[in-house]
Protein backbone atom coordinates (compact mmCIF):
# COMPACT_ATOMS: atom_id res chain seq x y z
CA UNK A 1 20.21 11.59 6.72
CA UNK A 2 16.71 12.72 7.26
CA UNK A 3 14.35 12.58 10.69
CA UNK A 4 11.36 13.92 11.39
CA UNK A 5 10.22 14.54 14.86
CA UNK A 6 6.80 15.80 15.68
CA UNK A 7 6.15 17.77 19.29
CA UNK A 8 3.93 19.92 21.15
CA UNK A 9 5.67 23.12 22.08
CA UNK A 10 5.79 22.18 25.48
CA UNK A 11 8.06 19.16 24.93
CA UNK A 12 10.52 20.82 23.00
CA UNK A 13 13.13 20.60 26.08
CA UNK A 14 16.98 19.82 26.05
CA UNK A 15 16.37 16.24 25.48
CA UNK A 16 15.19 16.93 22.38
CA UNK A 17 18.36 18.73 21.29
CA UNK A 18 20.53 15.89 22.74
CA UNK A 19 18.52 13.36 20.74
CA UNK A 20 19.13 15.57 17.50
CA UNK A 21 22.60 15.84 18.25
CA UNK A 22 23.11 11.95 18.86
CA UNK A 23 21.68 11.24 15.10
CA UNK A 24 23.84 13.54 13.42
CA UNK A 25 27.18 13.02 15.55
CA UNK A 26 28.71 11.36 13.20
CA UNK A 27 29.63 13.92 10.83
CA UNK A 28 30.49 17.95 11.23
CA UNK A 29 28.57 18.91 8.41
CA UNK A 30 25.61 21.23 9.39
CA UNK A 31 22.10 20.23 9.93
CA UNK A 32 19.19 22.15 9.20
CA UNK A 33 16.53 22.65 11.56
CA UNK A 34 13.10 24.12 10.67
CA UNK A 35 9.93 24.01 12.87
CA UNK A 36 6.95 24.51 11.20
CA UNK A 37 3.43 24.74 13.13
CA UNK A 38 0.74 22.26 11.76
CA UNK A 39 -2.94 23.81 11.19
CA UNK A 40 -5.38 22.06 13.60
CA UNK A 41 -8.48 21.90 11.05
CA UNK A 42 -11.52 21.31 12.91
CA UNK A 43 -13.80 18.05 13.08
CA UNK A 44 -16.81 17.49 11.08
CA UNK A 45 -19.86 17.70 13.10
CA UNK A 46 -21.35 14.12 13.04
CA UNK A 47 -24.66 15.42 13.22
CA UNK A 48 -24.37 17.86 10.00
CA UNK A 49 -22.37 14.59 8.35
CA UNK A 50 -25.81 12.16 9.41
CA UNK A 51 -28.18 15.13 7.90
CA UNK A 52 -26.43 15.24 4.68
CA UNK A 53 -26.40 11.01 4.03
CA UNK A 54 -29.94 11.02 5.36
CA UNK A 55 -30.31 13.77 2.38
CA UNK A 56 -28.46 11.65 0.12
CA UNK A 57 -30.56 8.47 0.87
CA UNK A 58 -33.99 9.82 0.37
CA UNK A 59 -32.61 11.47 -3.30
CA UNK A 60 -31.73 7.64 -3.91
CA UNK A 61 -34.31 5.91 -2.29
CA UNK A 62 -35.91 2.93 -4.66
CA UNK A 63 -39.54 3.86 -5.39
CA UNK A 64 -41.64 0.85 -6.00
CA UNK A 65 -43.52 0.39 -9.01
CA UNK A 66 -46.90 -1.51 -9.97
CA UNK A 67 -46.56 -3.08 -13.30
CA UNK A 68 -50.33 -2.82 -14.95
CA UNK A 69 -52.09 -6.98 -15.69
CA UNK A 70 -50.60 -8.24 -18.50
CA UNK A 71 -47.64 -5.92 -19.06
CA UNK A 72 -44.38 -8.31 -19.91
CA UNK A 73 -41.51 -6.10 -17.73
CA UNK A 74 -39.07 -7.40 -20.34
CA UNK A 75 -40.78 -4.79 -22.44
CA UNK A 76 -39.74 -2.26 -20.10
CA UNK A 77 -36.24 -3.39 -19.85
CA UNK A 78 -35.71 -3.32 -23.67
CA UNK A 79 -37.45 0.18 -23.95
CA UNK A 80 -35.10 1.47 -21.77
CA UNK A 81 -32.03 -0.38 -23.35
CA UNK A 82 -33.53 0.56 -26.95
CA UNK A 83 -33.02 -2.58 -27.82
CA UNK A 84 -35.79 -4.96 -29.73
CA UNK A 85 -35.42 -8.70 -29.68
């Protein structure tokens, strides 16, 4: 059997122990205990996060384009596709 149990320092008290002990009463085989300390990594600032999509949306921003009297824009289309029908 396997349990995890996840706890501030603070609350790591005798009920704790009695709770471990409950789960593995049944048997006299040993448990294994091992506390490990999680790293707290630090939240993105929002604003930096906003900066960076703003960024992101002017490099991707649509330009608008004026197509010249008389030009078919299926002519552009297949130049760009190299295809000729």
């Amino acid at each position: 059997m396997e349990t995890t149990f996840v706890a501030k320092p603070s609350e790591l008290k005798e009920q704790l122990l009695a709770k471990i002990e409950s789960l593995f009463s049944d048997s006299d085989t040993p448990v294994t205990i091992t506390l490990k300390q999680e790293e707290v990594k630090p939240r993105p600032d929002q604003w930096e996060i906003f900066l960076k999509m703003e960024e992101i949306r002017k490099r991707t921003e649509l330009v608008s384009v004026t197509l010249p009297p008389g030009m078919d824009i299926n002519d552009i289309i297949d130049g760009v596709n190299d295809v000729d029908l």
